[in-house]
Protein backbone atom coordinates (compact mmCIF):
# COMPACT_ATOMS: atom_id res chain seq x y z
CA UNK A 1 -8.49 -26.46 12.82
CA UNK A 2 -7.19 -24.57 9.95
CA UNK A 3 -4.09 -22.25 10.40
CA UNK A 4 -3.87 -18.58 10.60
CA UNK A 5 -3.51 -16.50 7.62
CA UNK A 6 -0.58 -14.42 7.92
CA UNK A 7 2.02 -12.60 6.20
CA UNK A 8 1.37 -9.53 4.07
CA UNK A 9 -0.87 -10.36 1.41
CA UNK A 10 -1.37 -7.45 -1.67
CA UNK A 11 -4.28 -6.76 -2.74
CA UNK A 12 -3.70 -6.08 -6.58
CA UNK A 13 -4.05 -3.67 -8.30
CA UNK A 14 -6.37 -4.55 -11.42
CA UNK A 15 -4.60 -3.85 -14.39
CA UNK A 16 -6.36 -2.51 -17.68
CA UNK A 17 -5.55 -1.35 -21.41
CA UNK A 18 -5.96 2.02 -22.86
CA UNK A 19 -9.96 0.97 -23.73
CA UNK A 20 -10.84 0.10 -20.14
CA UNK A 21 -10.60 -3.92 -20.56
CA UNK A 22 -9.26 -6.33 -17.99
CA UNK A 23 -5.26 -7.05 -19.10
CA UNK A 24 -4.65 -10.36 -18.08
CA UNK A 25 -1.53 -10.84 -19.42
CA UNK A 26 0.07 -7.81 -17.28
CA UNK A 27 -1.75 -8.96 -14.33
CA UNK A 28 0.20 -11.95 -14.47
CA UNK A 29 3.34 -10.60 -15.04
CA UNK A 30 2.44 -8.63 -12.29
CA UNK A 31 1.25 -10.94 -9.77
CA UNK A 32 4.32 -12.93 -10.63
CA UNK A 33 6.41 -9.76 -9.90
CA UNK A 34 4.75 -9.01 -6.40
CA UNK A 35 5.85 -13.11 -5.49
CA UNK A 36 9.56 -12.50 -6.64
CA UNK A 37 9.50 -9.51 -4.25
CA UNK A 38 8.31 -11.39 -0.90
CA UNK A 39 4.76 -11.36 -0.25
CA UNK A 40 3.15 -13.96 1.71
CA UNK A 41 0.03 -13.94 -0.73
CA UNK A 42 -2.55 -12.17 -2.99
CA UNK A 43 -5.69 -10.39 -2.46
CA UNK A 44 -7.92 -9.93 -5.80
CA UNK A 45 -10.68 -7.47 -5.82
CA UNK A 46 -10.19 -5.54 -3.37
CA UNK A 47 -10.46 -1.76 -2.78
CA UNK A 48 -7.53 -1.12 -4.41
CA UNK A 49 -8.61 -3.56 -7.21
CA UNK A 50 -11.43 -1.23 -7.79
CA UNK A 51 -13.39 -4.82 -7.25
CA UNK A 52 -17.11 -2.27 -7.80
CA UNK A 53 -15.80 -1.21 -10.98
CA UNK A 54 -15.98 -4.26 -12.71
CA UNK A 55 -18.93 -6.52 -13.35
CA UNK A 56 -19.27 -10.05 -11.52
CA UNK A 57 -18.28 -11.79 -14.12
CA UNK A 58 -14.76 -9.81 -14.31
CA UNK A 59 -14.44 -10.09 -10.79
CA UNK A 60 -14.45 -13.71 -11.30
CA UNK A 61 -12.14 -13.89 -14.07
CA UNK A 62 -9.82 -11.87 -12.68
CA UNK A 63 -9.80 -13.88 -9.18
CA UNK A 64 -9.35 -17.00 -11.55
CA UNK A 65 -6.13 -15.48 -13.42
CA UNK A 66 -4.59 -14.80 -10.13
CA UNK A 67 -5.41 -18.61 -8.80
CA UNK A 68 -3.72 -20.02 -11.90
CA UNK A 69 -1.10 -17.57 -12.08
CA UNK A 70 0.26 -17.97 -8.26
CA UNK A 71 -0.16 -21.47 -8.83
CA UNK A 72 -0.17 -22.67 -5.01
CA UNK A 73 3.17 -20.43 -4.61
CA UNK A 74 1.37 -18.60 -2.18
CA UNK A 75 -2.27 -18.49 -0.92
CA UNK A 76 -4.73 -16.39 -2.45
CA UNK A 77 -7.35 -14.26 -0.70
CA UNK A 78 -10.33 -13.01 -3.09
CA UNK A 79 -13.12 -10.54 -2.35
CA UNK A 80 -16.34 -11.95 -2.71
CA UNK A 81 -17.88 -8.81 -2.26
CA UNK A 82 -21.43 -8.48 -4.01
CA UNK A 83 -24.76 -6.59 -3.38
CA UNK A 84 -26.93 -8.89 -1.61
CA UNK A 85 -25.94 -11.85 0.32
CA UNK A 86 -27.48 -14.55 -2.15
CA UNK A 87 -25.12 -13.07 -5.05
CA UNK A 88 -22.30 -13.36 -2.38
CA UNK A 89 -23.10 -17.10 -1.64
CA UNK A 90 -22.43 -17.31 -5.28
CA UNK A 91 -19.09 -15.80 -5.33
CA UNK A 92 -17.72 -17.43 -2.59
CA UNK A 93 -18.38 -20.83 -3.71
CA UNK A 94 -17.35 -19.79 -7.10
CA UNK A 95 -13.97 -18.62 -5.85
CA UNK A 96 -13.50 -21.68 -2.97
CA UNK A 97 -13.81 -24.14 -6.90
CA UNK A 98 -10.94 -22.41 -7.84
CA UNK A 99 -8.86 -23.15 -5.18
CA UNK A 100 -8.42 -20.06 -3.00
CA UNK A 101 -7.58 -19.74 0.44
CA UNK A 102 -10.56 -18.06 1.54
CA UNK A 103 -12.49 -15.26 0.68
CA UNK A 104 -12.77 -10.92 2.28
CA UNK A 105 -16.36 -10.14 2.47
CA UNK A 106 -17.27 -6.68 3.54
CA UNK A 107 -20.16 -5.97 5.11
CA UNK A 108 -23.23 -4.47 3.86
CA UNK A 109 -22.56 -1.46 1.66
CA UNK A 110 -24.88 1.80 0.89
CA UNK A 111 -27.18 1.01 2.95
CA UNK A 112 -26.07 1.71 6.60
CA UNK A 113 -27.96 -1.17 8.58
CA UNK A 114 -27.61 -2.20 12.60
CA UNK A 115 -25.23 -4.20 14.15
CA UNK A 116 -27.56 -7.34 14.15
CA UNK A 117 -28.32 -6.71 10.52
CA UNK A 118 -24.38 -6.74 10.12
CA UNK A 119 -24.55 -10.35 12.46
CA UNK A 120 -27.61 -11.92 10.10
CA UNK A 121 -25.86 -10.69 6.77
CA UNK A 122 -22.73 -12.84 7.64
CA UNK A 123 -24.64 -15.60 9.46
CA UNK A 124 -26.52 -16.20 6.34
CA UNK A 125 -23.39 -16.55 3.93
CA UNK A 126 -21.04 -18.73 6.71
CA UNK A 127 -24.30 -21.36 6.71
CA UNK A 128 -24.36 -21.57 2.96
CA UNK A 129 -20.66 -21.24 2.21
CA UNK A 130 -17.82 -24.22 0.93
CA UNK A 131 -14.84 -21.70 1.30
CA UNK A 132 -13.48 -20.10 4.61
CA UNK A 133 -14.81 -16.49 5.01
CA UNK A 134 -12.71 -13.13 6.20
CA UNK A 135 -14.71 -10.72 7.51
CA UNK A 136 -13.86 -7.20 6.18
CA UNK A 137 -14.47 -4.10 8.18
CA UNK A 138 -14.09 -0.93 6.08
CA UNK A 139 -16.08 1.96 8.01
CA UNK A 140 -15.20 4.16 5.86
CA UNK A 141 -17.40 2.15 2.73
CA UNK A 142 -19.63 0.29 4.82
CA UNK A 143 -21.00 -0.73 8.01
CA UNK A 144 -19.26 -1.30 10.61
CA UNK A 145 -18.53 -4.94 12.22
CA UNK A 146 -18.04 -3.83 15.89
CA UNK A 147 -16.40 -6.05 18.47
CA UNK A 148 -19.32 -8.40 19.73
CA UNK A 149 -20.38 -9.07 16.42
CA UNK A 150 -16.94 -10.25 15.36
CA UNK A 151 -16.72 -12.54 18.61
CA UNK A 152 -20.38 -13.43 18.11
CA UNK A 153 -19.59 -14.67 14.83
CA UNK A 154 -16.54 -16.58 15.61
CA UNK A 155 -17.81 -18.26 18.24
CA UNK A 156 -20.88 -19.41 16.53
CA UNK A 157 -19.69 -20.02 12.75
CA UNK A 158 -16.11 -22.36 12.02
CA UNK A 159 -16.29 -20.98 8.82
CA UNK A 160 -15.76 -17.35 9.61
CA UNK A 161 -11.71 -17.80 9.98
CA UNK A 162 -10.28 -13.79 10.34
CA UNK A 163 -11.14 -10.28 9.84
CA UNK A 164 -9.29 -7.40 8.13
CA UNK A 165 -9.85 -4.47 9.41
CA UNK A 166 -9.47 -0.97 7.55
CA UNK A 167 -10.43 1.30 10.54
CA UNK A 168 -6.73 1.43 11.98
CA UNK A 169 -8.47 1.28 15.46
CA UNK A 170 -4.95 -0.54 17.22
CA UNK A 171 -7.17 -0.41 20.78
CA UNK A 172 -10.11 -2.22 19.09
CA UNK A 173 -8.18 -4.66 17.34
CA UNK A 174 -6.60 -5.62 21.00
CA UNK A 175 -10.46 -5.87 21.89
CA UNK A 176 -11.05 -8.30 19.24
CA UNK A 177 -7.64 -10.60 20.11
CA UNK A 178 -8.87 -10.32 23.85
CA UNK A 179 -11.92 -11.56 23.24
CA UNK A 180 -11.49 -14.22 20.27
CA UNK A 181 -8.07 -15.48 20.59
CA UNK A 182 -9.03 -17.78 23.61
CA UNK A 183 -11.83 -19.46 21.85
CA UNK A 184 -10.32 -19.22 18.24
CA UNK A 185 -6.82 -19.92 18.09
CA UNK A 186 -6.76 -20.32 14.14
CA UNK A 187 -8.70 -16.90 13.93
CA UNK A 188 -6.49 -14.51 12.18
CA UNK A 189 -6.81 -10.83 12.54
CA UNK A 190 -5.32 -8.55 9.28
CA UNK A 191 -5.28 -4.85 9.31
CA UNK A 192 -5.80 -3.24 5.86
CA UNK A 193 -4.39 0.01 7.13
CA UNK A 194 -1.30 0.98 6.13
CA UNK A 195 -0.42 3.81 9.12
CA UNK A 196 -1.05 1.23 11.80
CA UNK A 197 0.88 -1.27 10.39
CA UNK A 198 3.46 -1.81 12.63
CA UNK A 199 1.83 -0.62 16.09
CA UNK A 200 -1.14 -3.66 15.35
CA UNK A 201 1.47 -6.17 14.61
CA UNK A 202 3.16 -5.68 17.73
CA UNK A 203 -0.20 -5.66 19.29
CA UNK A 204 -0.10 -9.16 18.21
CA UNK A 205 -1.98 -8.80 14.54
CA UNK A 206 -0.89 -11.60 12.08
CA UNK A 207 -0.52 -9.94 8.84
CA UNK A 208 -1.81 -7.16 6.95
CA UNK A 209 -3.67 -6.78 3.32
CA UNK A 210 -1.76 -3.52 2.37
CA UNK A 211 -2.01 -1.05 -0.84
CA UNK A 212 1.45 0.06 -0.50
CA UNK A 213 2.47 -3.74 -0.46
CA UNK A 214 1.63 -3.26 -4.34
CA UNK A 215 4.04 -0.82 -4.68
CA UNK A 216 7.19 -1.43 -1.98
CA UNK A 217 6.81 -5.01 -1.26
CA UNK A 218 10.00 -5.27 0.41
CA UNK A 219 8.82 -2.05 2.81
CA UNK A 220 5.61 -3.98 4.08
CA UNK A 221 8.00 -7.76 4.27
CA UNK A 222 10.97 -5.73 6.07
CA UNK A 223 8.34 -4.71 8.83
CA UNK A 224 6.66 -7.44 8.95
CA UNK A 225 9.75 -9.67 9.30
CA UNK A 226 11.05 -7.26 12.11
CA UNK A 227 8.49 -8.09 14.11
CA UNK A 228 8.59 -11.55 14.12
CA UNK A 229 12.10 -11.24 14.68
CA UNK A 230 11.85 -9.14 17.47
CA UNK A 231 13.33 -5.80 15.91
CA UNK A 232 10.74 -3.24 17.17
CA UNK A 233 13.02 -0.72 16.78
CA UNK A 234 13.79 -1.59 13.02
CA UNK A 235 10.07 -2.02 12.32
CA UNK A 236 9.35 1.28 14.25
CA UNK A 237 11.87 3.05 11.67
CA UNK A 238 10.29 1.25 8.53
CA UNK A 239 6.85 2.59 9.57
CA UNK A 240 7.85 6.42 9.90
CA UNK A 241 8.75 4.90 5.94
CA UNK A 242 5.60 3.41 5.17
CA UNK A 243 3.20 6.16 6.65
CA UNK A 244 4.74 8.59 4.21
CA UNK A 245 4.72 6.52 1.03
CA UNK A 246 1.31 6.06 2.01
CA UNK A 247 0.39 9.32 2.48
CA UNK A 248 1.56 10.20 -0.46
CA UNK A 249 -0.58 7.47 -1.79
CA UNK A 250 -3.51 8.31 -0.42
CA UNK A 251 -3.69 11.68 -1.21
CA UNK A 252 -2.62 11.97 -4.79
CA UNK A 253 -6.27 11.83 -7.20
CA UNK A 254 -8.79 9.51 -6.42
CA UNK A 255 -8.30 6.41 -4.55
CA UNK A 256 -6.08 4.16 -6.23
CA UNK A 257 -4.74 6.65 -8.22
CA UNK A 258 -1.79 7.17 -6.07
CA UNK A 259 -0.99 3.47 -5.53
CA UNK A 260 -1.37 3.23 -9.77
CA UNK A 261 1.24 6.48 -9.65
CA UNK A 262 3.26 4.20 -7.24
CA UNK A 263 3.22 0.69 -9.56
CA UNK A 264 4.15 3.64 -12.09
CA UNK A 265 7.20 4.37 -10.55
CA UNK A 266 8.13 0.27 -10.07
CA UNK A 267 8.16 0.38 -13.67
CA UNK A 268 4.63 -1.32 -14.51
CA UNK A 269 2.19 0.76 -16.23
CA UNK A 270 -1.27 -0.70 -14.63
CA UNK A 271 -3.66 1.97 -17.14
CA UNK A 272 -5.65 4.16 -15.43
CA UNK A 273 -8.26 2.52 -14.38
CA UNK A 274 -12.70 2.64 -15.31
CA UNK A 275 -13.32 5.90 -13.38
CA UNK A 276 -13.82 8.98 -15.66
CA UNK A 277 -10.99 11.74 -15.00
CA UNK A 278 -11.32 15.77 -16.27
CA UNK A 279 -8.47 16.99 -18.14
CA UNK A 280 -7.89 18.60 -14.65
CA UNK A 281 -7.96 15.89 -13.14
CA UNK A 282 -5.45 14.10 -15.11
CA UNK A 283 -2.86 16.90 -15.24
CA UNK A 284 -2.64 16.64 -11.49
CA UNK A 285 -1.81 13.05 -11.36
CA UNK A 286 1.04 13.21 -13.66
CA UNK A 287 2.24 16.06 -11.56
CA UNK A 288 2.13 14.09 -8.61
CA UNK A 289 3.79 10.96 -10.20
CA UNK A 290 7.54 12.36 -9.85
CA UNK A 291 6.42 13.12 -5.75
CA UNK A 292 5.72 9.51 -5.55
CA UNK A 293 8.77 7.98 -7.70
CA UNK A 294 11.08 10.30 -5.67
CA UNK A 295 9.74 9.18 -2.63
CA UNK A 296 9.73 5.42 -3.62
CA UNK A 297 13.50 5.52 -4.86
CA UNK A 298 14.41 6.62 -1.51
CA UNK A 299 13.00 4.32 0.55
CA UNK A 300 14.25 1.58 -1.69
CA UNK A 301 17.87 3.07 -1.15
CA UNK A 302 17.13 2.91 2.40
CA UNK A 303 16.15 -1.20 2.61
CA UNK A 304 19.11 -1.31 0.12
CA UNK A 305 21.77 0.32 2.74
């Protein structure tokens, strides 16, 4: 059996120019940045990433620059997120060529289908897959992968090696462990929700795939390291930390404008991303910029006392 995936892994940001394009070159300086800092790996398209903003084929060039870029330094986690499951087949064993760890799917999107539809959606990929599979529950975008069709799953499929969950749920998270853990030791459960960070890790969670990682590395690591060292108290204090930078995150424009404010404040101008902004719009983003890089000098001062 394979070993859990753990450790905070970002996922990225997806850098472009003033016209819109894909910037490799900052995405590797970036990528290389986010390594210096202490995360335990990298997550391309993701939410965060934008990952439905850009076509397949950028998806898969930008999963490819981070690959080469990390360069085995630490593993690399790509969505594989596409609109039917045959496409997604495709991605996957794209991505598994190039060498990554495994691959996030999320479950269906737009359409809102049944919890056995959810089951024979990732049944069909795991059977037709070369690359280990995370499942990715985001009930907020798409349907929701309850509890017995996550164990269902890993019981039935090897394949299927974690899930990341966005709901922040802590108690059905604990469901999940209860249920899976026995059967699947090298199952590996992420959360992708930035609030509960600390709680699910002391639940027993192994890692999380965090936006504010992107922008405080050493916040997410310093929380994550308190817990496997036992500090609950220190990793208690980082959260009240974390839930305000993300907060503030989360509520400045439109999702990920705040975490793009926050790389903004690190000192790496990302662009602003494909989605079309009024003048409005715009003006209250660069007034909420000098909330954010207030907020992210302090805590820095804080894990630097």
């Amino acid at each position: 059996m394979s070993s859990r995936i753990t450790g905070i892994l970002t996922p990225n940001i997806t850098p472009v120019d003033a016209r819109g394009r894909l910037d490799e070159e900052t995405l590797r300086q970036y990528v290389d940045w986010l390594i210096e800092k202490g995360v335990d790996g990298i997550y391309p398209n993701g939410s965060t990433g934008e990952f439905v903003r850009f076509s397949p084929e950028e998806r898969q060039r930008v999963a490819q620059v981070v690959v080469d870029q990390t360069n085995g330094r630490v593993p690399v986690l790509a969505g594989a997120a596409e609109a039917n499951a045959d496409e997604t087949i495709r991605a996957c064993n794209a991505y598994g060529q190039m060498g990554v760890r495994a691959v996030a799917i999320v479950s269906p999107f737009y359409y809102r289908v049944s919890s056995e539809s959810v089951y024979a959606f990732f049944a069909e990929i795991a059977r037709h897959v070369d690359v280990d599979v995370t499942l990715y529950n985001i009930p907020l975008f798409a349907s929701p992968i309850d509890v017995e069709t996550v164990t269902r799953l890993a019981s039935e499929y090897p394949r299927i090696v974690g899930i990341k969950d966005s709901s922040g749920d802590v108690p059905n998270m604990m469901r999940m462990m209860a249920k899976i853990r026995p059967m699947r030791d090298d199952f590996s459960f992420l959360t992708g929700w930035d609030s509960a960070l600390a709680p699910m890790l002391i639940a027993g969670i192994d890692g999380g795939t965090n936006a504010s990682s992107g922008v405080l590395p050493e916040l997410t690591s310093a929380i994550f390291r308190s817990v496997q060292s036992d500090d609950v108290s220190e990793a208690i204090s980082l959260q009240y930390e974390l839930i305000e930078v993300f907060d503030q995150l989360m509520s400045l424009g439109e999702f990920p404008d705040g975490v793009r404010a926050g790389t903004k404040a690190r000192g790496w101008d990302l662009g602003t991303g494909r989605a079309p902004k009024t003048a409005g719009q715009r003006e209250a983003v660069a007034a909420g910029e000098a909330k954010i890089a207030s907020t992210v000098q302090r805590v820095l001062d804080r894990l630097a006392g």
